[in-house]
Protein backbone atom coordinates (compact mmCIF):
# COMPACT_ATOMS: atom_id res chain seq x y z
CA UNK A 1 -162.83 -90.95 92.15
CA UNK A 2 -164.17 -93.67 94.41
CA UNK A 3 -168.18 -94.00 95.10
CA UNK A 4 -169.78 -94.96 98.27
CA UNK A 5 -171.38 -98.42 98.66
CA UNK A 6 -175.14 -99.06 98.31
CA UNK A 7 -174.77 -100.22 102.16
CA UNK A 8 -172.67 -97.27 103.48
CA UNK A 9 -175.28 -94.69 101.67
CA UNK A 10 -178.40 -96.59 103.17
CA UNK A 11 -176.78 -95.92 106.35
CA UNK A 12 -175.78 -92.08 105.37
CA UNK A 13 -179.54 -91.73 104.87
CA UNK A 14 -180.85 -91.94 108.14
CA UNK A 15 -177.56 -90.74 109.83
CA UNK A 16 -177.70 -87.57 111.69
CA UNK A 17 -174.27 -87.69 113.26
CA UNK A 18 -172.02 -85.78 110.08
CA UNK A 19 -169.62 -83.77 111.23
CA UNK A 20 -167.68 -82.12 108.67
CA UNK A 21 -163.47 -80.74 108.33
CA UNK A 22 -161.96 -79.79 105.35
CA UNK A 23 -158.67 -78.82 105.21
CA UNK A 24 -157.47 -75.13 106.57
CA UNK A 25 -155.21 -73.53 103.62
CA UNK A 26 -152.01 -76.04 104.69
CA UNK A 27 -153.88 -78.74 102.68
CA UNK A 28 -152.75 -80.95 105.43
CA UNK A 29 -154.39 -80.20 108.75
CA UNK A 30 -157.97 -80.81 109.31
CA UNK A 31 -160.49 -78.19 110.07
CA UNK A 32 -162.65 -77.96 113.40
CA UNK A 33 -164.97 -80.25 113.34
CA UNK A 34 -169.08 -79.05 112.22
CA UNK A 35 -172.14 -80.75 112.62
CA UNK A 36 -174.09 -80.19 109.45
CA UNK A 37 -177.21 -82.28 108.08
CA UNK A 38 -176.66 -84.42 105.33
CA UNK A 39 -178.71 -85.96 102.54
CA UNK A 40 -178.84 -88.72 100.09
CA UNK A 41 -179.61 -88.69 96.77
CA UNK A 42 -179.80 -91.67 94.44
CA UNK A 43 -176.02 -92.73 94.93
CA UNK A 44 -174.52 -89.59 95.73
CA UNK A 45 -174.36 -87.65 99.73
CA UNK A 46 -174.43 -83.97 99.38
CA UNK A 47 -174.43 -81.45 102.58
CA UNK A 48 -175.14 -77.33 102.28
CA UNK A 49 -173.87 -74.72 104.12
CA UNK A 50 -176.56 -72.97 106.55
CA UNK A 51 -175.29 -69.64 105.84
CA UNK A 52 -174.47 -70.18 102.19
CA UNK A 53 -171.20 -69.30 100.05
CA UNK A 54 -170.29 -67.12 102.97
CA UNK A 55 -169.77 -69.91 105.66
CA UNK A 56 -166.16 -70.99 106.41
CA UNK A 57 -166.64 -74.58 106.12
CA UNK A 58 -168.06 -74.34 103.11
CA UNK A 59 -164.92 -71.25 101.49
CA UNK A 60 -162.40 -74.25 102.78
CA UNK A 61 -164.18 -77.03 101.32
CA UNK A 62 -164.28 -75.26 98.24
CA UNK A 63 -161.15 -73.87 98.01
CA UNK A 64 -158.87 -77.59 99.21
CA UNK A 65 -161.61 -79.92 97.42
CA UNK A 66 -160.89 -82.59 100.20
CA UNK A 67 -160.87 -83.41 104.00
CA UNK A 68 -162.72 -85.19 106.35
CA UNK A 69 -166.23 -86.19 107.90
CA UNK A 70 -167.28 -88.25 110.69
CA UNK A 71 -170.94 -89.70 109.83
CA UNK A 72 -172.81 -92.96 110.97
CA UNK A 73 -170.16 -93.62 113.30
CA UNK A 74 -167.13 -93.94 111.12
CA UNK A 75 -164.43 -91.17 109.99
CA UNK A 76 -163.82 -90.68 106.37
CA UNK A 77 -161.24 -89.10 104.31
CA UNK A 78 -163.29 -87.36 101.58
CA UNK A 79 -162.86 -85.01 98.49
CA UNK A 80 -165.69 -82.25 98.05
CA UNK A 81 -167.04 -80.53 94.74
CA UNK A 82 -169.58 -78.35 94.68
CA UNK A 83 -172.54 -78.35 93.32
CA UNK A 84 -174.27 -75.08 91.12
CA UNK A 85 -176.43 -74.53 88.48
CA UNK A 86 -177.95 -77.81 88.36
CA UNK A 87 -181.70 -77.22 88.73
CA UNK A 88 -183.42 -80.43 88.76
CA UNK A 89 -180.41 -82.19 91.13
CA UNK A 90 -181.45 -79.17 93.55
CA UNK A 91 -185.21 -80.21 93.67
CA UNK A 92 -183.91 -83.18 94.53
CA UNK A 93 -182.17 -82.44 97.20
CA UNK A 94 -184.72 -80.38 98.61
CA UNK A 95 -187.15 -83.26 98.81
CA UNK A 96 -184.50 -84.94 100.42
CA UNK A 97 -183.70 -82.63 103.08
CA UNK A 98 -187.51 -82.08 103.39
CA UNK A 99 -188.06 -86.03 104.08
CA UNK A 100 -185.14 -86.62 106.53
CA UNK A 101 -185.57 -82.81 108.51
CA UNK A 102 -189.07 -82.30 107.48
CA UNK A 103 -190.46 -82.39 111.35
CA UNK A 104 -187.59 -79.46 112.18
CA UNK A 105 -188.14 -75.98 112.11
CA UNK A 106 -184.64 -75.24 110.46
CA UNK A 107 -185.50 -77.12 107.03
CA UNK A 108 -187.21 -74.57 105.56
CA UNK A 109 -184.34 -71.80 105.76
CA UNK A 110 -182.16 -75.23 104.06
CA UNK A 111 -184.29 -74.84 100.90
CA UNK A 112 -183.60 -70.92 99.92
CA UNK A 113 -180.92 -69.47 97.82
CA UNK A 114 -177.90 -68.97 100.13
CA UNK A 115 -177.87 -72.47 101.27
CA UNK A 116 -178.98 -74.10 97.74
CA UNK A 117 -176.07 -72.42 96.32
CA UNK A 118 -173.48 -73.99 99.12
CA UNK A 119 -174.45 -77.61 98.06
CA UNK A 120 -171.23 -79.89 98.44
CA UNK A 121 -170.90 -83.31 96.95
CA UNK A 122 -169.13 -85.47 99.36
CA UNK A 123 -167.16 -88.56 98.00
CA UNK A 124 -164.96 -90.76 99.53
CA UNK A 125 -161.55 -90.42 99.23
């Protein structure tokens, strides 16, 4: 699979535009677009799903491992994989999500167990 660029992830880090469609079960047409906070982390982007496993974005991503986003500007055809059981990768994203949403309210409810176990790995497809 491809990787994103040192530039385009130094842009993805302060971006708070993402916008997120996987495919619906077709495998061909996109999803409705939803805006969803993003993070980076080292040279990876990773998203999570506000109301964990359970949210529809997240089943579709899941289930058709690809799609698009719309982030910094630019749309992107993308492949998704999730993201479990990985404990240390999962502090990390915490503090990430903590540095870049710290000052909101709705970070904190980003760091429990419903949403740490919807974390998506977004890479470009």
């Amino acid at each position: 699979m491809e990787k994103w660029t040192a530039s385009r992830l130094q842009a993805f880090a302060v971006a708070d535009d993402m916008r997120i469609s996987p495919f619906y079960s077709d495998g061909k047409t996109y999803g409705t677009p939803t805006w969803i906070w993003s993070v980076v982390v080292g040279d990876h982007l990773y998203v999570r799903a506000w109301n964990g496993q359970r949210s529809s974005w997240y089943q579709s991503a899941v289930n058709q491992r690809a799609g698009r986003i719309y982030l910094n500007g630019c749309n992107f055809k993308v492949h998704f994989s999730p993201v479990q059981g990985n404990v240390e990768l999962t502090v990390k994203i915490d503090a990430a999500y903590r540095q870049k949403y710290g000052a909101s309210a709705y970070v904190q409810p980003m760091l429990q167990a419903g949403p740490q176990s919807a974390t998506v790995e977004i890479l470009p497809a």
